[in-house]
Protein backbone atom coordinates (compact mmCIF):
# COMPACT_ATOMS: atom_id res chain seq x y z
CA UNK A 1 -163.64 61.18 68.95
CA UNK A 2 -160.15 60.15 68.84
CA UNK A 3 -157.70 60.80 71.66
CA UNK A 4 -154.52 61.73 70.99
CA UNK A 5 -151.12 62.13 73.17
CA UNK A 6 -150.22 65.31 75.14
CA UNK A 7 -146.95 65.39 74.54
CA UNK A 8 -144.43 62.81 76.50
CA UNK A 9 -146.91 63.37 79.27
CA UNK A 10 -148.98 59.93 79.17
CA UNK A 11 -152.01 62.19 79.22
CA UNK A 12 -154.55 61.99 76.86
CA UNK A 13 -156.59 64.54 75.13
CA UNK A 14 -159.48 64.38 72.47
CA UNK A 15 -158.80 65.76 68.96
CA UNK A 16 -161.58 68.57 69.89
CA UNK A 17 -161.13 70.88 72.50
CA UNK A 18 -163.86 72.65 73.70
CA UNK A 19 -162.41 76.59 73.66
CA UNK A 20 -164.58 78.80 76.26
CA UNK A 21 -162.91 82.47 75.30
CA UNK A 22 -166.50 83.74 74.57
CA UNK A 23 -167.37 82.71 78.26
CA UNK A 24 -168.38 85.24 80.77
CA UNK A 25 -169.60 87.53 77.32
CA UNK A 26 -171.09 86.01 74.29
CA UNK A 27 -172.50 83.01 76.14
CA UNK A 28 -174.01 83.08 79.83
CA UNK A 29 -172.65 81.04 82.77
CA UNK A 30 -176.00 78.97 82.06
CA UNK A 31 -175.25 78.08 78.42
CA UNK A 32 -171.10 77.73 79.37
CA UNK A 33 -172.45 74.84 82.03
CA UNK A 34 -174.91 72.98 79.66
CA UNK A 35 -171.55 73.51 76.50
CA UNK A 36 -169.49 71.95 79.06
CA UNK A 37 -172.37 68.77 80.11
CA UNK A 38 -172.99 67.96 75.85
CA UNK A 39 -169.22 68.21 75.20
CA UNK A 40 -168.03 65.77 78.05
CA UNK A 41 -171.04 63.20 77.13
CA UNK A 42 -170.04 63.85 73.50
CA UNK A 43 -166.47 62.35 73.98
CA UNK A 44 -164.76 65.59 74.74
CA UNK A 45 -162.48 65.14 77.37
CA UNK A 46 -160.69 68.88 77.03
CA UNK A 47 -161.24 71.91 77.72
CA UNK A 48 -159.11 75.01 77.21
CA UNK A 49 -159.09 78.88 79.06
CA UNK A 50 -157.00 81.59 79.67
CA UNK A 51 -156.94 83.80 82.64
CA UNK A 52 -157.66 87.00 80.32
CA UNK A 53 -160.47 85.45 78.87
CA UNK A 54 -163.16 86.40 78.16
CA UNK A 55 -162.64 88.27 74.56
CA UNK A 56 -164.42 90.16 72.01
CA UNK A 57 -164.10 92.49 73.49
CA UNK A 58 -161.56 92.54 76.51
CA UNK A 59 -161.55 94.45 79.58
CA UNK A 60 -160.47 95.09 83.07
CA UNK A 61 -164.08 94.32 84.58
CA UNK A 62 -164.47 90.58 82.71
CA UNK A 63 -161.04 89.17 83.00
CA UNK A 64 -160.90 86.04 84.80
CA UNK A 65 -164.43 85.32 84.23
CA UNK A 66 -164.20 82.85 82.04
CA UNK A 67 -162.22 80.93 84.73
CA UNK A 68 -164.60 81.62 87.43
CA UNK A 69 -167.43 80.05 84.99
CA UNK A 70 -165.58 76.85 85.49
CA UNK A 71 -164.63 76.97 88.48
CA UNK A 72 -168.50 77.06 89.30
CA UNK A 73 -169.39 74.14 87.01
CA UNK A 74 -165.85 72.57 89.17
CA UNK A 75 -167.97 73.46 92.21
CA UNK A 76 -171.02 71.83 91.41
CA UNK A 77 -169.30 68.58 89.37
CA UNK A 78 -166.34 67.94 92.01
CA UNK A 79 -166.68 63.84 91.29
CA UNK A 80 -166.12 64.53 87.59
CA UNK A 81 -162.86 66.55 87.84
CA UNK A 82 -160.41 63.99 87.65
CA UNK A 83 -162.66 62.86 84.33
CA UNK A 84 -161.25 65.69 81.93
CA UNK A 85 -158.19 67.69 81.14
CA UNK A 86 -158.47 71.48 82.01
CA UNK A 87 -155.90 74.20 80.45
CA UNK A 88 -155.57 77.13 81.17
CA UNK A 89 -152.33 80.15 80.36
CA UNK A 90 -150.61 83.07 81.83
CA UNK A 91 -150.74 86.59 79.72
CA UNK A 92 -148.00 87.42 78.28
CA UNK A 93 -145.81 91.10 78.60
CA UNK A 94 -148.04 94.03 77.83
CA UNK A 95 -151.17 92.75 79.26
CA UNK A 96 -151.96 95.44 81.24
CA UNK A 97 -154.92 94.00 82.90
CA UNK A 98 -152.77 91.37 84.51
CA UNK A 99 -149.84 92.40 86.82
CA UNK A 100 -149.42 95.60 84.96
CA UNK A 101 -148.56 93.89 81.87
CA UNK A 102 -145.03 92.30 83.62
CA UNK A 103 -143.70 89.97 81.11
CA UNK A 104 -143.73 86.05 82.41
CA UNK A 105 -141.17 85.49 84.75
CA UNK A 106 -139.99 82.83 87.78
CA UNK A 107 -142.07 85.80 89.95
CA UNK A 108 -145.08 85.92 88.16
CA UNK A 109 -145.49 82.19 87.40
CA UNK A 110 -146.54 81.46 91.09
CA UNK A 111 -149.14 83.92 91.77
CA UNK A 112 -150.89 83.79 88.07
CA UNK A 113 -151.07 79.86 88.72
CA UNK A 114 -152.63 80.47 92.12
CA UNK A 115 -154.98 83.10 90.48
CA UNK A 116 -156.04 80.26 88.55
CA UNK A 117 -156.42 77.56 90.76
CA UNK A 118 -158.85 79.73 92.88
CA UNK A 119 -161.16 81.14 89.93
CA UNK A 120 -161.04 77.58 88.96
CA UNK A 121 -161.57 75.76 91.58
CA UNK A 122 -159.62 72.92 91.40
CA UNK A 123 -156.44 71.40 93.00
CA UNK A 124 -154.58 71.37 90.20
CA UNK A 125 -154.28 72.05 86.32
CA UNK A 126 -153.32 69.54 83.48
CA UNK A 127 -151.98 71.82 81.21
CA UNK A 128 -150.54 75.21 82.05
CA UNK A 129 -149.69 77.48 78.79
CA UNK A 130 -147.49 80.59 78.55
CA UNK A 131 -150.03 82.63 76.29
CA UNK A 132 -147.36 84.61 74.05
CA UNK A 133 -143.77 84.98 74.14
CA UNK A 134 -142.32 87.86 76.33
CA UNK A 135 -139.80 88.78 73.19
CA UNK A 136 -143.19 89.10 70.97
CA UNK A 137 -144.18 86.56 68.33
CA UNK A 138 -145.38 86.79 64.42
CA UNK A 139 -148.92 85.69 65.46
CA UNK A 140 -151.72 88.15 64.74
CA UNK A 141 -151.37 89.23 61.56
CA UNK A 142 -147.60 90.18 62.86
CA UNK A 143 -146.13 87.67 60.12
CA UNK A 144 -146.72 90.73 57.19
CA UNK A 145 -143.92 92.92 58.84
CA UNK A 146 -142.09 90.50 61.71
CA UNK A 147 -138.60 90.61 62.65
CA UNK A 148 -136.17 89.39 65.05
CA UNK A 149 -137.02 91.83 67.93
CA UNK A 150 -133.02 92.18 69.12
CA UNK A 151 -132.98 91.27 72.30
CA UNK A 152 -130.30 89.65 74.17
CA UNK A 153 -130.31 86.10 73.07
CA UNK A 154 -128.55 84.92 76.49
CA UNK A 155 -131.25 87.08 78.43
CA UNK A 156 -134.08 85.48 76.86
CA UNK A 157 -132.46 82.09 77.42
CA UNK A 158 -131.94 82.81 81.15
CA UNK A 159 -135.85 84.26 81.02
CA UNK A 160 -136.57 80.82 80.18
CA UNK A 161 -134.52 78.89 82.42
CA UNK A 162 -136.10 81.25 85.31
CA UNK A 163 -139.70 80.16 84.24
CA UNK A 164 -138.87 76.58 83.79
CA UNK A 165 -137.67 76.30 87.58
CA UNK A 166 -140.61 78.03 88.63
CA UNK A 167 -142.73 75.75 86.57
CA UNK A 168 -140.76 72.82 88.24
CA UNK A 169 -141.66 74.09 91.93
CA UNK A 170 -145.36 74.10 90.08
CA UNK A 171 -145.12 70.77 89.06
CA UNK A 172 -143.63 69.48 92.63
CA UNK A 173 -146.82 71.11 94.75
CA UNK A 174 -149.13 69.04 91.85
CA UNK A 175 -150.55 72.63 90.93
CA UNK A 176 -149.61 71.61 87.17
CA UNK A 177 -149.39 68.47 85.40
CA UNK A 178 -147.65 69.88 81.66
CA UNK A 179 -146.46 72.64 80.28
CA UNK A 180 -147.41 74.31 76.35
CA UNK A 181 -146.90 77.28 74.65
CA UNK A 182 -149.22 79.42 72.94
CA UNK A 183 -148.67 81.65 69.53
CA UNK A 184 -144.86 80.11 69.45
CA UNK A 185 -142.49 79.82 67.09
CA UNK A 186 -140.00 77.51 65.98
CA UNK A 187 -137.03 78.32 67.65
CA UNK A 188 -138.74 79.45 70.91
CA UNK A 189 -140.27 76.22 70.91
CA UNK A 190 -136.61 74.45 70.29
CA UNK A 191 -135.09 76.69 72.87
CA UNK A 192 -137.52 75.26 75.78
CA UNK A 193 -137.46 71.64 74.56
CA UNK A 194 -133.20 72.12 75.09
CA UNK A 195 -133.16 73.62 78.11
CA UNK A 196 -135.75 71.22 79.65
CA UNK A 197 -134.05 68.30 78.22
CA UNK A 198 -130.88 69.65 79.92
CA UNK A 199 -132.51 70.27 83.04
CA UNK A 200 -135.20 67.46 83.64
CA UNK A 201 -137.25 70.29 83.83
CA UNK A 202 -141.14 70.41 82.46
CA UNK A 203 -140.81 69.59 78.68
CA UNK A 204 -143.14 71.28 76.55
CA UNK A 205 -146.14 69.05 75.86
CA UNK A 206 -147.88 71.54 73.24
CA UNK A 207 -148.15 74.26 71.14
CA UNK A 208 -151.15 76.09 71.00
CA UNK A 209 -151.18 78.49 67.66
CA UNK A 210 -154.19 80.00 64.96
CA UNK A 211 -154.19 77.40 62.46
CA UNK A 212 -156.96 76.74 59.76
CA UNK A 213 -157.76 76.15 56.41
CA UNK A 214 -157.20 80.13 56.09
CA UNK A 215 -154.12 80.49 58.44
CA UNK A 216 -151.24 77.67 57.61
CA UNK A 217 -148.14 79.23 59.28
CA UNK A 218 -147.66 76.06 60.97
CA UNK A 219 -147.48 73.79 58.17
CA UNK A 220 -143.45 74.23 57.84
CA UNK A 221 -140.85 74.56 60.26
CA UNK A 222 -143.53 74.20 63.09
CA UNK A 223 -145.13 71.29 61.69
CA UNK A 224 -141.27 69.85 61.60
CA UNK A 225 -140.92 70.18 64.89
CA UNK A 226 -143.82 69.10 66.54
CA UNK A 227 -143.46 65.28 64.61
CA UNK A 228 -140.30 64.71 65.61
CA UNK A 229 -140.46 66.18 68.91
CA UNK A 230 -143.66 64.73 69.76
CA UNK A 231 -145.30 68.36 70.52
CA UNK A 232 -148.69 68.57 69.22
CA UNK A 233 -150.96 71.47 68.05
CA UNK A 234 -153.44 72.90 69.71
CA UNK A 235 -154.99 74.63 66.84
CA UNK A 236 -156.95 77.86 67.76
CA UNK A 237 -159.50 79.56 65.42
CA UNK A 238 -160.02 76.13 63.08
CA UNK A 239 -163.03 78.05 61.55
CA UNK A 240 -161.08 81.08 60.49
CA UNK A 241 -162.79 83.14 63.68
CA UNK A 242 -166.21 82.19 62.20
CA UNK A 243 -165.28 83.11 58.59
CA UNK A 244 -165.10 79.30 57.13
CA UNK A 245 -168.90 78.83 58.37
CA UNK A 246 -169.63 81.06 55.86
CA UNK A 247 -171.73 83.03 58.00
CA UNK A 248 -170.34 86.70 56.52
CA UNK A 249 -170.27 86.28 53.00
CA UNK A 250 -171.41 88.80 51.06
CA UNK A 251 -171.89 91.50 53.76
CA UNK A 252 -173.31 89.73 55.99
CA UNK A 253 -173.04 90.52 59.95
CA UNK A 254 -175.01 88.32 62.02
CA UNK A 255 -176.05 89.91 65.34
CA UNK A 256 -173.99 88.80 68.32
CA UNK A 257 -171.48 87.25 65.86
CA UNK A 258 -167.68 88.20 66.45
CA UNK A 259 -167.31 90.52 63.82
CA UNK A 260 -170.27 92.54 65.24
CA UNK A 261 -168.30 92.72 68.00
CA UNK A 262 -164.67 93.13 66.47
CA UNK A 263 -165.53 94.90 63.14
CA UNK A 264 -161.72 94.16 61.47
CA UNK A 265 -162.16 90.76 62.81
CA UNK A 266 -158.55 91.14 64.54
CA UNK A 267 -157.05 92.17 61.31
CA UNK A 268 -158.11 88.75 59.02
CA UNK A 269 -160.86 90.69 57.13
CA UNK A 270 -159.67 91.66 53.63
CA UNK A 271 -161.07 90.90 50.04
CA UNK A 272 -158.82 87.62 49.76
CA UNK A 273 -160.52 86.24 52.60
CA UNK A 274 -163.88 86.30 51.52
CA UNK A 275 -162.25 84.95 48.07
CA UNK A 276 -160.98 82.26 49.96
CA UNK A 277 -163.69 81.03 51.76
CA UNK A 278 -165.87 81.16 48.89
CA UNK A 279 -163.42 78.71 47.38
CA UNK A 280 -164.07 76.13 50.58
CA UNK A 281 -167.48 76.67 50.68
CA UNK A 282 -167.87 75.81 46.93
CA UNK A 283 -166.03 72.49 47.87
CA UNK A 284 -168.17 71.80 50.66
CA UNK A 285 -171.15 72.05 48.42
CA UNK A 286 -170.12 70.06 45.97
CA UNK A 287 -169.76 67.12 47.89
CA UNK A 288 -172.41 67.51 49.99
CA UNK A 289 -170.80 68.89 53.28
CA UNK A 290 -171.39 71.32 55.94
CA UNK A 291 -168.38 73.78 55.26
CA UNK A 292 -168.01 73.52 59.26
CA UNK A 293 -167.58 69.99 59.71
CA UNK A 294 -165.35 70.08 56.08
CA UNK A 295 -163.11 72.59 58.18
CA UNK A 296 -162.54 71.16 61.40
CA UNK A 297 -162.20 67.49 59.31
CA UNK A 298 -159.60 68.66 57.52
CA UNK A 299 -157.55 70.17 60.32
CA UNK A 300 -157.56 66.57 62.16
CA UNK A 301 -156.35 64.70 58.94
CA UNK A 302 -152.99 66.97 59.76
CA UNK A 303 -150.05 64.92 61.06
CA UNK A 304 -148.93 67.42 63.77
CA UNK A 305 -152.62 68.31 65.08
CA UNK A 306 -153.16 67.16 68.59
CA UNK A 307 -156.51 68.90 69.13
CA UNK A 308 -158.48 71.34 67.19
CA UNK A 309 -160.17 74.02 69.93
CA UNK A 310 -163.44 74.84 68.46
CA UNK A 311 -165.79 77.93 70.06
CA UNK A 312 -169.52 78.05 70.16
CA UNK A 313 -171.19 80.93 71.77
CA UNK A 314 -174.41 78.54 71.92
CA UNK A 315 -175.57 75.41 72.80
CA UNK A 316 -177.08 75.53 69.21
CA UNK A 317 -173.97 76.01 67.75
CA UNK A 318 -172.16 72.89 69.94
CA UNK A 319 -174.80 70.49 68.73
CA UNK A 320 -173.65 71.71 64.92
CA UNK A 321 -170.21 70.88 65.66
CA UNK A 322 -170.41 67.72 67.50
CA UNK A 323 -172.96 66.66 64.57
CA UNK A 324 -169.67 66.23 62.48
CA UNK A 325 -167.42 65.16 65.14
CA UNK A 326 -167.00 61.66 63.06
CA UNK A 327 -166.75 63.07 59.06
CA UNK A 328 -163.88 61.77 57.26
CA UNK A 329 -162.94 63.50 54.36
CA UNK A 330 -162.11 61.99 51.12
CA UNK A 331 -158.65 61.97 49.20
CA UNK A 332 -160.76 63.61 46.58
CA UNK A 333 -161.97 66.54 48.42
CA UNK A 334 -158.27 66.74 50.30
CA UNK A 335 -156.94 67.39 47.31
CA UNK A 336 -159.09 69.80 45.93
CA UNK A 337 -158.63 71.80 49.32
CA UNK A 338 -154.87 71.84 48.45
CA UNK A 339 -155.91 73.27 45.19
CA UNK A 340 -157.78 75.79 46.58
CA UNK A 341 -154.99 76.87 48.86
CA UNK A 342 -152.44 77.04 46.36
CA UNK A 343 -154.49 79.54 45.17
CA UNK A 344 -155.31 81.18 47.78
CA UNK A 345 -152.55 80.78 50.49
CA UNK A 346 -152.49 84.01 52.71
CA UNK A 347 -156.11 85.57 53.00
CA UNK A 348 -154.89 87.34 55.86
């Protein structure tokens, strides 16, 4: 496992991040606390939530539960708090099961973070992550008909400068330790980094956005960005949301498995994907490796990557992963992954 920089933060985070989304729903308290034991002994030293979680599906009854799952393994393993990094993020506008979907504000940043703290019982959070942008973002299979939503540039920027403040009084209680964004864009991103810099306010320490061998929206103007302003990814959904396993090629629907749950797999499932992934898994094969480990591999050879956050709704499916946790891929097989994006560069 190699550990990598959060940010200008002088913490540091392992390049795999154990994600916990299917907490609270696909996997049991039981199996979330033995995920969480084999990761730390693995090397993992991260591990990253969200107050809405779980997912697949969501609703009013399980949100928070995924924190509260933690917060019970924090119970019962207080001595090895201070031993990994926790994150965690506030919902974004719309979410109506949180504060009646109010967008993220200097009000709101308070009481979600003390939401959080209790669920997770802990005194404090390393890395605290607005979940989506208030003015909306591209993310989500938005990128096929995005645009410029026409707000009011100077009220976004004073939206910002309220939340940073707030995430300063955050920082001054120790409730937080850094600050990230999730499904950002380039000049959002840009926009916090200034008025931080101007402000000695929290700079952003990481980006957290779907990236994968089938999802490379990052790999431009993002990817600029986070180099020279030392803001790493935190890439979600490194397996394609299960479909670079393999595991639904031709037709197939595993019980339990996400797309059971989420038919439309949250709008990735088309023709080119399956196209696409039989490209990758015809790669893995050739050289002998487990399409999995080939995946998440490939997304830590990236020069922006700070940590790839990997789900497993098993313990089964953690000891797969972590089986690969030290496969370096070969120039050779690099390069025929380029190839096969070339041609196929937006399955969904």
């Amino acid at each position: 496992m190699e550990m990598k920089p959060l940010g200008r933060t002088g913490i540091m985070v392992s390049d795999l991040c154990l994600g916990t989304m299917t907490f609270g729903n696909q996997t049991s308290e039981v199996d979330a606390h033995h995920q969480i034991d084999r990761a730390l002994a693995a090397g993992i030293n991260f591990l990253d939530a969200a107050e809405m979680y779980p997912v697949n599906p969501i609703t009013k009854e399980t949100v928070g539960r995924t924190e509260e799952i933690i917060g019970n393994w924090n119970a019962a393993n207080a001595a090895k708090r201070d031993s990994y990094v926790l994150a965690t993020k506030h919902s974004g506008a719309g979410f109506q099961h949180a504060r009646d979907g109010a967008p993220i504000s200097g009000q709101t940043v308070p009481e979600a973070i003390e939401g959080s703290l209790r669920r997770l019982k802990t005194d404090y959070i390393d890395l605290y992550q607005f979940h989506w942008p208030n003015r909306g973002s591209y993310m989500f299979r938005q990128n096929w008909d995005f645009a410029p939503s026409g707000e009011n540039s100077a009220g976004v920027l004073e939206n910002m400068q309220e939340c940073l403040e707030a995430l300063q009084a955050q920082v001054d209680k120790g409730n937080i330790r850094a600050f990230g964004l999730s499904n950002e864009s380039a000049w959002g991103t840009a926009q916090w980094l200034r008025l931080a810099d101007e402000t000695g306010a929290p700079r952003v320490a990481s980006v957290q956005n779907e990236y994968s061998l089938l999802c490379r929206h990052y790999d431009t103007d993002m990817a600029e960005l986070s180099v020279h302003e030392d803001v790493g990814l935190m890439a979600f959904s490194p397996l394609g949301a299960g479909f670079l396993t393999g595991k639904y090629q031709d037709g197939a629907v595993p019980d339990r498995s996400r797309m059971s749950l989420s038919p439309e797999m949250g709008g990735r499932k088309s023709a080119r994907v399956f196209e696409a992934v039989a490209a990758y898994l015809e790669i893995a094969g050739r050289h002998g490796l487990d399409p999995v480990h080939m995946a998440l591999a490939w997304c830590r050879t990236r020069p922006f990557m700070m940590s790839a956050i990997f789900g497993a709704t098993s313990v089964t499916q953690l000891d797969h992963i972590l089986a690969g946790a030290d496969l370096d891929l070969s120039q050779e097989v690099l390069a025929e992954i380029s190839a096969a994006h070339r041609a196929h560069p937006m399955p969904y």
